[in-house]
PDB file of N, CA and C in Angstrom:
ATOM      1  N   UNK A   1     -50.428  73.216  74.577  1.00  0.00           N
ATOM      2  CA  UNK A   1     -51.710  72.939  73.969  1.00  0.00           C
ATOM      3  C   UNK A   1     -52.695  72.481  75.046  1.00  0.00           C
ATOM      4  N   UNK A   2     -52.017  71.730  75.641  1.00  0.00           N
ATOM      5  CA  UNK A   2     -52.976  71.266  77.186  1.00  0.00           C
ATOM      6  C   UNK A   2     -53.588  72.477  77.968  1.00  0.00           C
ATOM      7  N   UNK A   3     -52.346  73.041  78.331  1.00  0.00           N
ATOM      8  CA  UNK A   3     -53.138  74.094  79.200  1.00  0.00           C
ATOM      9  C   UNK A   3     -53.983  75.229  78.302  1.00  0.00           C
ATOM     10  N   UNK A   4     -53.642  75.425  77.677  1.00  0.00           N
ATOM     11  CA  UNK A   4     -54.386  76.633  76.820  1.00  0.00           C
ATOM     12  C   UNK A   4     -55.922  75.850  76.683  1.00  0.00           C
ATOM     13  N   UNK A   5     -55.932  74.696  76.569  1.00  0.00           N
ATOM     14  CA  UNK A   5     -57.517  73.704  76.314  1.00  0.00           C
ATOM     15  C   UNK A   5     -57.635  73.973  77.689  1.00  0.00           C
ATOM     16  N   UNK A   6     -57.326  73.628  78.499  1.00  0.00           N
ATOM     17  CA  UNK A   6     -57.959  73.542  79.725  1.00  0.00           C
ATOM     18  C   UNK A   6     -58.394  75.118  80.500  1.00  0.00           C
ATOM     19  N   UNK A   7     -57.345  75.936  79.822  1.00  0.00           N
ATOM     20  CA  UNK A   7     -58.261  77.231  80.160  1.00  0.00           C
ATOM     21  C   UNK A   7     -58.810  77.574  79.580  1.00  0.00           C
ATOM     22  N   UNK A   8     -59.012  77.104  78.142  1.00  0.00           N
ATOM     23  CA  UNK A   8     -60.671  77.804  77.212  1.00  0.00           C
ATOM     24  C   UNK A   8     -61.631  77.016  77.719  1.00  0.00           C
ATOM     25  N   UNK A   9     -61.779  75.587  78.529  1.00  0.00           N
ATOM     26  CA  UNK A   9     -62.695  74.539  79.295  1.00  0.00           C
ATOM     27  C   UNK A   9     -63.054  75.071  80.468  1.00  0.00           C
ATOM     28  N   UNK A  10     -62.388  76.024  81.211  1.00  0.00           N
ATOM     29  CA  UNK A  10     -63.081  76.510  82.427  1.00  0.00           C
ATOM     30  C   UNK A  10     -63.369  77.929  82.478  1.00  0.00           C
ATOM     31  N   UNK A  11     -63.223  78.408  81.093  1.00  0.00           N
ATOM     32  CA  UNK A  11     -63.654  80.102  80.564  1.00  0.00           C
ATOM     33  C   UNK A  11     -62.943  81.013  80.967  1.00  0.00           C
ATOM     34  N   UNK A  12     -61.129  80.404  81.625  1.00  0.00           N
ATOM     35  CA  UNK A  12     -60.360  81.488  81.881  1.00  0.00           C
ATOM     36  C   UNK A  12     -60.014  82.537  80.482  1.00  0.00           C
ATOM     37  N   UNK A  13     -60.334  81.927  79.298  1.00  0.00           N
ATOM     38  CA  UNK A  13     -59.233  82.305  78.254  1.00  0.00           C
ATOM     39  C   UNK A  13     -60.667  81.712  76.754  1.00  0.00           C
ATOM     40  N   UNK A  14     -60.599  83.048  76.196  1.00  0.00           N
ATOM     41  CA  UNK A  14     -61.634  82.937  74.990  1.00  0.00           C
ATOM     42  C   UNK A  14     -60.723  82.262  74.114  1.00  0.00           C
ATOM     43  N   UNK A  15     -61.481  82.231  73.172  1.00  0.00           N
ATOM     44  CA  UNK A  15     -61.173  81.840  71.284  1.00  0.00           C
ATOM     45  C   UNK A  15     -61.142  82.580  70.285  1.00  0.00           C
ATOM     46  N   UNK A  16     -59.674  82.999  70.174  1.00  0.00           N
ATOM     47  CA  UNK A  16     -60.075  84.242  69.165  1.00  0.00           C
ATOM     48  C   UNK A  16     -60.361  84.103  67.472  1.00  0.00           C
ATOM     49  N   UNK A  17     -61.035  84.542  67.216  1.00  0.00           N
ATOM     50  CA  UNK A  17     -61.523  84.676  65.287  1.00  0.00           C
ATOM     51  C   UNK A  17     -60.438  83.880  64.779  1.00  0.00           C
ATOM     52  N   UNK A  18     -59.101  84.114  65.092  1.00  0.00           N
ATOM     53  CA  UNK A  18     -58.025  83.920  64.317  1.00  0.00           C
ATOM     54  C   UNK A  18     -57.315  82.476  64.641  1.00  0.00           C
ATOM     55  N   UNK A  19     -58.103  82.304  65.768  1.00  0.00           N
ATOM     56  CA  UNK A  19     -57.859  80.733  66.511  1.00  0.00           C
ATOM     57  C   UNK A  19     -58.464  79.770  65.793  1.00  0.00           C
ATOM     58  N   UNK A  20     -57.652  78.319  65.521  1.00  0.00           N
ATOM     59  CA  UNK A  20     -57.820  77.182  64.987  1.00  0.00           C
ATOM     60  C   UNK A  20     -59.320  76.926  65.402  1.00  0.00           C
ATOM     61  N   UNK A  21     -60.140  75.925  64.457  1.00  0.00           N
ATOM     62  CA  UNK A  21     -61.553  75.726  64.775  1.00  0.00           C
ATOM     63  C   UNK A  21     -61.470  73.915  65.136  1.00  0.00           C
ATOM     64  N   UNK A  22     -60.498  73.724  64.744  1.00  0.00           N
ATOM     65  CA  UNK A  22     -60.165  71.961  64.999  1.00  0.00           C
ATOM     66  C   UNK A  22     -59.299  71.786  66.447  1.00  0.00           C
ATOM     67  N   UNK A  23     -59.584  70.655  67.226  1.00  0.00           N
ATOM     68  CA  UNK A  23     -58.897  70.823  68.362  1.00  0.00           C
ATOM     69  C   UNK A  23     -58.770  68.622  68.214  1.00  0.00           C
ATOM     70  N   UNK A  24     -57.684  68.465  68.728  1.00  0.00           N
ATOM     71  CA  UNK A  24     -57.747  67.005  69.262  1.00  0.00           C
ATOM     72  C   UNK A  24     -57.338  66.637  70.279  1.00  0.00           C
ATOM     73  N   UNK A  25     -58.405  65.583  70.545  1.00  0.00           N
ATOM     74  CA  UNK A  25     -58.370  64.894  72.174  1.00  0.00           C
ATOM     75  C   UNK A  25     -56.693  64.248  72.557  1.00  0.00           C
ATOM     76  N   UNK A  26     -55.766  64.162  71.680  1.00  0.00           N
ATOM     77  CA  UNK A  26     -54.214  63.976  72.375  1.00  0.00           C
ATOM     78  C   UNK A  26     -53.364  64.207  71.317  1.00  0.00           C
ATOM     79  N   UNK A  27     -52.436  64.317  72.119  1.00  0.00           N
ATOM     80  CA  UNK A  27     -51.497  64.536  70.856  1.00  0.00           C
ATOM     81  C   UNK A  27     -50.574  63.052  69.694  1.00  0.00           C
ATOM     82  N   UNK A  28     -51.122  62.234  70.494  1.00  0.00           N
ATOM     83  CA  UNK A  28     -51.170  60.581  69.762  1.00  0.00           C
ATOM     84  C   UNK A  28     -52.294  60.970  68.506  1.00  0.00           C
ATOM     85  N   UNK A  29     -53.418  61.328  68.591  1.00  0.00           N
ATOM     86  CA  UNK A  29     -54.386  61.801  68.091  1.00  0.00           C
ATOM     87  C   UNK A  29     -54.138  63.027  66.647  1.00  0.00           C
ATOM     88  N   UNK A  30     -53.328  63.208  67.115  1.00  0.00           N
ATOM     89  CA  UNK A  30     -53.038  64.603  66.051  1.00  0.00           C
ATOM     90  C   UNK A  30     -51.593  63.739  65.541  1.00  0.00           C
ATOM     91  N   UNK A  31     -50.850  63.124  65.848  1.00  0.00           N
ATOM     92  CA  UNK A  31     -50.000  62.106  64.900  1.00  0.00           C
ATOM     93  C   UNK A  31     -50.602  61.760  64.385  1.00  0.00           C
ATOM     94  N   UNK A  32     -51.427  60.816  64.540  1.00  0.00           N
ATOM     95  CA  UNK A  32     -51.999  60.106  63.222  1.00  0.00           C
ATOM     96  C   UNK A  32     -52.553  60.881  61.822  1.00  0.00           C
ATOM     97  N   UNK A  33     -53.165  61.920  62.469  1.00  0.00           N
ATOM     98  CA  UNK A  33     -53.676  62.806  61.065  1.00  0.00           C
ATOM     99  C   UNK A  33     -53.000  63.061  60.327  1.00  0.00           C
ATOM    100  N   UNK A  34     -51.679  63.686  61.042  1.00  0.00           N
ATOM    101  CA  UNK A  34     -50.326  64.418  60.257  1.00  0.00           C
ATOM    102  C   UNK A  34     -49.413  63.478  60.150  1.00  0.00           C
ATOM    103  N   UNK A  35     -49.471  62.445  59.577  1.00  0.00           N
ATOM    104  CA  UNK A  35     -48.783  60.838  59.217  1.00  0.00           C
ATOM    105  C   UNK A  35     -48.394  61.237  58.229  1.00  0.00           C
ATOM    106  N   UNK A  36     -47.234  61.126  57.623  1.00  0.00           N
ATOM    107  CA  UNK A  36     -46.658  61.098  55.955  1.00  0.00           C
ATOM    108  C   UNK A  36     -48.133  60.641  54.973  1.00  0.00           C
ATOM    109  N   UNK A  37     -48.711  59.799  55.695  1.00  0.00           N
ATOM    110  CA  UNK A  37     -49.680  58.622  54.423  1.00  0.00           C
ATOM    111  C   UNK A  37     -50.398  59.432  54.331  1.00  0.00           C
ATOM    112  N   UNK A  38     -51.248  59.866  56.277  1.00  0.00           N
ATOM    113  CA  UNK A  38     -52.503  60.611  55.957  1.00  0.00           C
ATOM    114  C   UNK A  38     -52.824  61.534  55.212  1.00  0.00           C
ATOM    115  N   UNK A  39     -51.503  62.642  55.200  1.00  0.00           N
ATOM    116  CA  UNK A  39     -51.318  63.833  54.112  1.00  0.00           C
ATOM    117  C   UNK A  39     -50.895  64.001  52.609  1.00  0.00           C
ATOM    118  N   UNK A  40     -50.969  62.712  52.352  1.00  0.00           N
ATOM    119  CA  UNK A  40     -50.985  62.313  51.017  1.00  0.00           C
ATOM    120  C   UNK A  40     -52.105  62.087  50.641  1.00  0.00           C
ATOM    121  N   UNK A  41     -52.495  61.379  51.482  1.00  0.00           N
ATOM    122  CA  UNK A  41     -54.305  60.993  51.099  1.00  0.00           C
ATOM    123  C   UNK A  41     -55.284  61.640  51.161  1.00  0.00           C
ATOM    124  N   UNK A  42     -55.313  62.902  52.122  1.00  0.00           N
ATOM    125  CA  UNK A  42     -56.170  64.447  51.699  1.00  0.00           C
ATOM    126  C   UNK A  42     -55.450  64.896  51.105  1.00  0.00           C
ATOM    127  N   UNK A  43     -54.286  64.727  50.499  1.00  0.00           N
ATOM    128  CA  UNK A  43     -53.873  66.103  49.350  1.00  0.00           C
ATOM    129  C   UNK A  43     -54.263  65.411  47.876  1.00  0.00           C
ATOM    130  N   UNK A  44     -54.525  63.903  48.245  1.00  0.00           N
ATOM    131  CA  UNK A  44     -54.609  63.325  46.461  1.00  0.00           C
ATOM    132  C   UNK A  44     -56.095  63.431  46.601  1.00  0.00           C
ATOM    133  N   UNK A  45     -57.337  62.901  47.962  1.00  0.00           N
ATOM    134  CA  UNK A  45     -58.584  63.381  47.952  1.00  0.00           C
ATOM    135  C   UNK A  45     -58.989  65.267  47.342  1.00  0.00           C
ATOM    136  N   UNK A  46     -57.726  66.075  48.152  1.00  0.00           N
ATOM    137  CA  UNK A  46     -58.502  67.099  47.324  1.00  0.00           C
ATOM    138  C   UNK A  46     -58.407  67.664  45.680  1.00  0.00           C
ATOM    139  N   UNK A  47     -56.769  67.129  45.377  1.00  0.00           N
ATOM    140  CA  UNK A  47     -56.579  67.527  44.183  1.00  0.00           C
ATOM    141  C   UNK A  47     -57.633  66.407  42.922  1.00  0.00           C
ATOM    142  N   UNK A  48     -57.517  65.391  43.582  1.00  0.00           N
ATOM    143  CA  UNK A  48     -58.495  64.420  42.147  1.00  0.00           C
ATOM    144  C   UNK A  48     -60.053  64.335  42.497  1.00  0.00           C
ATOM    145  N   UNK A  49     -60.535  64.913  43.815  1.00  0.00           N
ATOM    146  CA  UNK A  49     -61.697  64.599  44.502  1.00  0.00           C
ATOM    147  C   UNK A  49     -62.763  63.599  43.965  1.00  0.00           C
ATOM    148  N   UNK A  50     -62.733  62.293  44.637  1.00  0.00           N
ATOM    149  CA  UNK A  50     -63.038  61.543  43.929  1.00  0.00           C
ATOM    150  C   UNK A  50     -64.448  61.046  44.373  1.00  0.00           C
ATOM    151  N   UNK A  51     -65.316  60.796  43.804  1.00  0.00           N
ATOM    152  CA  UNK A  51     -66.755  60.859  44.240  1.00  0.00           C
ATOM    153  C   UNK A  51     -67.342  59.264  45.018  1.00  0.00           C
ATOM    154  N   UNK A  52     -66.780  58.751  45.309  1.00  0.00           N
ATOM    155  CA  UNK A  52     -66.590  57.568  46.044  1.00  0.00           C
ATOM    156  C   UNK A  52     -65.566  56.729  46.553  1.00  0.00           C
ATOM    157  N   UNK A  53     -65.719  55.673  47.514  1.00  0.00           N
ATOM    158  CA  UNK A  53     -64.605  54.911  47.992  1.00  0.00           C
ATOM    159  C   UNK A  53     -63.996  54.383  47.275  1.00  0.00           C
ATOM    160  N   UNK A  54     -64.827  53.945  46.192  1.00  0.00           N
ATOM    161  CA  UNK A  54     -64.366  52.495  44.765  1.00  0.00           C
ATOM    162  C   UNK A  54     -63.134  53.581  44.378  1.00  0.00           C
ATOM    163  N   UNK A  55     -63.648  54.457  44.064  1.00  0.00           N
ATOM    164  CA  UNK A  55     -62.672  55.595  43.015  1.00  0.00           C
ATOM    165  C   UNK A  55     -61.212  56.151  43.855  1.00  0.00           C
ATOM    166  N   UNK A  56     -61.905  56.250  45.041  1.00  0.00           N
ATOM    167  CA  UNK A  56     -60.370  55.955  45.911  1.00  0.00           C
ATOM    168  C   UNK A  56     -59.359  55.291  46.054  1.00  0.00           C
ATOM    169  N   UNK A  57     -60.111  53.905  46.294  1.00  0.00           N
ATOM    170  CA  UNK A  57     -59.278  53.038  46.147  1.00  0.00           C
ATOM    171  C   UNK A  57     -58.464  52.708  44.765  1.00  0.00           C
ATOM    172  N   UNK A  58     -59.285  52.824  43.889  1.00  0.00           N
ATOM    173  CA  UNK A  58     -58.471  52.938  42.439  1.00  0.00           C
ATOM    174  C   UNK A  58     -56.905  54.140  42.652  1.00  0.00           C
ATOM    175  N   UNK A  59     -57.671  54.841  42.615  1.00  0.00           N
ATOM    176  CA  UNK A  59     -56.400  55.910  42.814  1.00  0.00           C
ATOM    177  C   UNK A  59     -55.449  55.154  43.655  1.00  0.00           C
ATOM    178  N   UNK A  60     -55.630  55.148  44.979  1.00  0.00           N
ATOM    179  CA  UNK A  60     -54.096  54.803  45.493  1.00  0.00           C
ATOM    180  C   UNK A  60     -54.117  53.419  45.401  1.00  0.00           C
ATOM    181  N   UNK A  61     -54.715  52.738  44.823  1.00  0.00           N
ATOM    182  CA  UNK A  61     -54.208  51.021  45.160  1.00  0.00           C
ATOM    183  C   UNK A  61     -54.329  50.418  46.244  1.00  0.00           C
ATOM    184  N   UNK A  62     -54.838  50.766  47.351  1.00  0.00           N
ATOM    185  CA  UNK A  62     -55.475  50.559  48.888  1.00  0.00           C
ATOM    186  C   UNK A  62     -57.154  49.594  48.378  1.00  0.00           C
ATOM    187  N   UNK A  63     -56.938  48.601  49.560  1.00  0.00           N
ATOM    188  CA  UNK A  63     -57.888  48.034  49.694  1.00  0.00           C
ATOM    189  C   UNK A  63     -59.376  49.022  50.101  1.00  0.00           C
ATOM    190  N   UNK A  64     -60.482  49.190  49.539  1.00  0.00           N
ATOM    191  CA  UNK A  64     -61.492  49.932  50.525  1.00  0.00           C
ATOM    192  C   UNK A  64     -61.420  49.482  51.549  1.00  0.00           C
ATOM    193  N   UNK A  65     -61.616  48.408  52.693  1.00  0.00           N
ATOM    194  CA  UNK A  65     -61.852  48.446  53.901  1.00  0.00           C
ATOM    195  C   UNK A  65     -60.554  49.130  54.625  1.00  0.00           C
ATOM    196  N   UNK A  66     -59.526  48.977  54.091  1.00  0.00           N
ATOM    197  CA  UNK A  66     -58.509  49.573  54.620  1.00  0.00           C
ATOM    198  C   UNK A  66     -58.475  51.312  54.327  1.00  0.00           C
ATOM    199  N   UNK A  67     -58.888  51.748  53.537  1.00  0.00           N
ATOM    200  CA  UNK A  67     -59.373  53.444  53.302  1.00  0.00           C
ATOM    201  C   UNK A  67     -60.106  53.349  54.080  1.00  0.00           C
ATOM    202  N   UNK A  68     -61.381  52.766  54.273  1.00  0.00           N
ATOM    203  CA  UNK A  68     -62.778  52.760  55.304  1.00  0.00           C
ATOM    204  C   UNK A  68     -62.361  53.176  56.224  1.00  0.00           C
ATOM    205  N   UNK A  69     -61.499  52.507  57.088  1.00  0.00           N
ATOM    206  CA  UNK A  69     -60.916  52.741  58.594  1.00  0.00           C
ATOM    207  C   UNK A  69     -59.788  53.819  58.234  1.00  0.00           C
ATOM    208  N   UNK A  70     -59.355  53.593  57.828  1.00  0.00           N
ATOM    209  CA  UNK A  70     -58.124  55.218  57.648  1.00  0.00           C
ATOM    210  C   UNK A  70     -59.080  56.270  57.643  1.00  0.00           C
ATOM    211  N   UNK A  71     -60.142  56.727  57.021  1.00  0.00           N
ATOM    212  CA  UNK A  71     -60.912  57.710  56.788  1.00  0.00           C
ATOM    213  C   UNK A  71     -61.974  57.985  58.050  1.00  0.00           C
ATOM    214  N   UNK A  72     -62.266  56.721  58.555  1.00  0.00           N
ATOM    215  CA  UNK A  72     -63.083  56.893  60.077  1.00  0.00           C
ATOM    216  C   UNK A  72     -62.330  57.193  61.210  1.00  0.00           C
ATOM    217  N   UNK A  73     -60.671  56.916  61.199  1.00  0.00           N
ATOM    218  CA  UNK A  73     -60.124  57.489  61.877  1.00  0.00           C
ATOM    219  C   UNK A  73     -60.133  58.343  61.877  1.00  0.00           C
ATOM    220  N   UNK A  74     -59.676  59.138  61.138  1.00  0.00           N
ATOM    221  CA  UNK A  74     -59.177  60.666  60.534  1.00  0.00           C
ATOM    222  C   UNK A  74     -60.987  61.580  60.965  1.00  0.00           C
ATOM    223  N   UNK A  75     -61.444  61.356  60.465  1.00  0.00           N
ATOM    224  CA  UNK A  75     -62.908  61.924  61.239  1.00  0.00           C
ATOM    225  C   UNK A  75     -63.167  61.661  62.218  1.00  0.00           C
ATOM    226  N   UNK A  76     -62.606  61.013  62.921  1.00  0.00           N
ATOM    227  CA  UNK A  76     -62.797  60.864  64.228  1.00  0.00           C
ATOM    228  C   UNK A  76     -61.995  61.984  64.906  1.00  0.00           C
TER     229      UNK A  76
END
């Protein structure tokens, strides 16, 4: 994954159509997304899609400030 980034960074090597559009800065970085929790928590965000934090937090029983930062991670 490193090198393949580092040769689409110095234009040895394009991006093809069929190539991922998401990339992350480490692979510590891409654990966290793909966490048991995190992928529970976009799969229950997309199946109940819930129109605010309050309503989030209802759903899983999580404090909001603690979703707050789980969710600013994850966009990050």
């Amino acid at each position: 994954m490193n090198m393949r980034t580092l040769a689409i960074m110095r234009g040895e090597r394009k991006v093809g159509k069929e190539e991922p559009k998401v990339w992350f800065t480490s692979v510590e970085s891409l654990a966290k997304i793909l966490s048991e929790r995190s992928r529970e928590l976009l799969l229950l965000i997309a199946r109940e899609g819930p129109d605010s934090l309050n309503r989030l937090a209802e759903l899983t029983g999580c404090e909001q400030s603690n979703l707050s930062r789980t969710l600013k991670t994850m966009s990050g």
